[in-house]
Protein backbone atom coordinates (compact mmCIF):
# COMPACT_ATOMS: atom_id res chain seq x y z
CA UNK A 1 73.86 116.92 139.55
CA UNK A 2 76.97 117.41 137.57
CA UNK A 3 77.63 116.36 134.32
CA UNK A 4 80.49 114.48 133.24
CA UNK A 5 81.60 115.65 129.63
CA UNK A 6 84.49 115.34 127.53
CA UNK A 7 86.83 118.15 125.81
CA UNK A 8 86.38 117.16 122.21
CA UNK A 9 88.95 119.32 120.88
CA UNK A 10 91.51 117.78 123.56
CA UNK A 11 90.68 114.23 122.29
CA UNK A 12 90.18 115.21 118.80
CA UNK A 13 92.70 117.67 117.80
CA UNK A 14 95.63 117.04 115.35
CA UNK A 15 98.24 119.84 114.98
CA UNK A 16 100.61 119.85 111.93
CA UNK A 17 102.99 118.91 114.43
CA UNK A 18 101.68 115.47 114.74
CA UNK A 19 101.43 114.41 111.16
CA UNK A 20 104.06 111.54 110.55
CA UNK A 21 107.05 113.42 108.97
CA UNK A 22 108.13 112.36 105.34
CA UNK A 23 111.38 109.93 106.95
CA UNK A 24 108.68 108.30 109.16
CA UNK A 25 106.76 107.05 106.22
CA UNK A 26 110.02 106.39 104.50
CA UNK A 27 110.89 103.86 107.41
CA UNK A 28 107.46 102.36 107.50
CA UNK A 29 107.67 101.87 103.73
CA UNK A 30 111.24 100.34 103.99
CA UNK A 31 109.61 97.59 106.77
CA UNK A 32 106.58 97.03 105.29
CA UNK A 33 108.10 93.86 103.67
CA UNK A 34 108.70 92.53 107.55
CA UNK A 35 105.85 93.76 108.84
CA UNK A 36 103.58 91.66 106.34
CA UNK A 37 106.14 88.89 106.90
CA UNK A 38 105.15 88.96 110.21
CA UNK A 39 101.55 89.00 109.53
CA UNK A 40 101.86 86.44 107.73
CA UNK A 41 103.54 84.03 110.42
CA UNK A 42 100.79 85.59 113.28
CA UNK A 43 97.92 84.27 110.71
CA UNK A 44 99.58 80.84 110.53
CA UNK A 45 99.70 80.30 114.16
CA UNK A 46 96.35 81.58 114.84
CA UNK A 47 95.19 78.69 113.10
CA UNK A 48 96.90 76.33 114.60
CA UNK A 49 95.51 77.60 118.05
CA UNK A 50 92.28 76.48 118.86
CA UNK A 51 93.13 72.51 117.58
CA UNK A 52 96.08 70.38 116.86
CA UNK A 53 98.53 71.37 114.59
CA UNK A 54 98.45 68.99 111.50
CA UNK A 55 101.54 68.42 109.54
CA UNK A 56 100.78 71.14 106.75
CA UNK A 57 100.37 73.72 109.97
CA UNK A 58 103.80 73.17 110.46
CA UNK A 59 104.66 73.32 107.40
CA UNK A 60 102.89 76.73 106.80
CA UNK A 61 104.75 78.32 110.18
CA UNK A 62 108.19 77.24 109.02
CA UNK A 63 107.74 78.71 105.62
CA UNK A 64 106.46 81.88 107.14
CA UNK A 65 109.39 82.02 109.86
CA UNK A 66 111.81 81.40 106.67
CA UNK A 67 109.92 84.64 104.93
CA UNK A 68 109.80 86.35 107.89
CA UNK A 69 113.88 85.74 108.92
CA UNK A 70 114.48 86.46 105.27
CA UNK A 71 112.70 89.78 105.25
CA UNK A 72 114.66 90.99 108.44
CA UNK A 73 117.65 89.94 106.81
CA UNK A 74 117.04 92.58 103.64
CA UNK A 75 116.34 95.01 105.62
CA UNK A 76 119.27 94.58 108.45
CA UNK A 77 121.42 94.54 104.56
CA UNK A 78 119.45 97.15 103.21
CA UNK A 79 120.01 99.61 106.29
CA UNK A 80 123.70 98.21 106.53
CA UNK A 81 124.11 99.92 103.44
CA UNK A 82 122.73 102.88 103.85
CA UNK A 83 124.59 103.62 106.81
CA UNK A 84 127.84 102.92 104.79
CA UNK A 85 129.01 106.02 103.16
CA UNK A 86 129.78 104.71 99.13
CA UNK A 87 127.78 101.31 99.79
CA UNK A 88 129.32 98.40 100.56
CA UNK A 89 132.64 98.21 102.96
């Protein structure tokens, strides 16, 4: 009989190496206004899913596709500008 075990320290391990660097959690910080924006719109169609969608449904999804569209849009400008050498062009 032959057991089947795993290599914990294979599945388990974390090097220094694999820490997210500091421009990693830069970026996440910079999109975290989309990413809740997106949240945000995901949440409002989930509850639309398992029954008709009533009027304030709709509502709810356009006003989180405006948030979400708006929240891209800061960071596509915010970016823009940082890619810019002296700001704007």
């Amino acid at each position: 009989m032959s057991h089947i075990v795993t290599v914990q320290d294979a599945v388990t391990a974390f090097a220094d190496f694999m820490e997210p660097m500091d421009a990693e959690l830069d970026a996440i910080e910079l999109e975290m206004p989309v990413i809740l924006a997106d949240v945000d719109l995901l949440d409002a169609q989930i509850i639309t899913l398992d029954r008709t969608p009533t009027e304030l449904d709709a509502r709810r999804i356009r006003r989180a596709r405006r948030r979400v569209l708006a929240a891209r849009l800061a960071l596509a400008n915010r970016t823009a500008d940082a890619m810019v050498p002296g700001g704007a062009a």
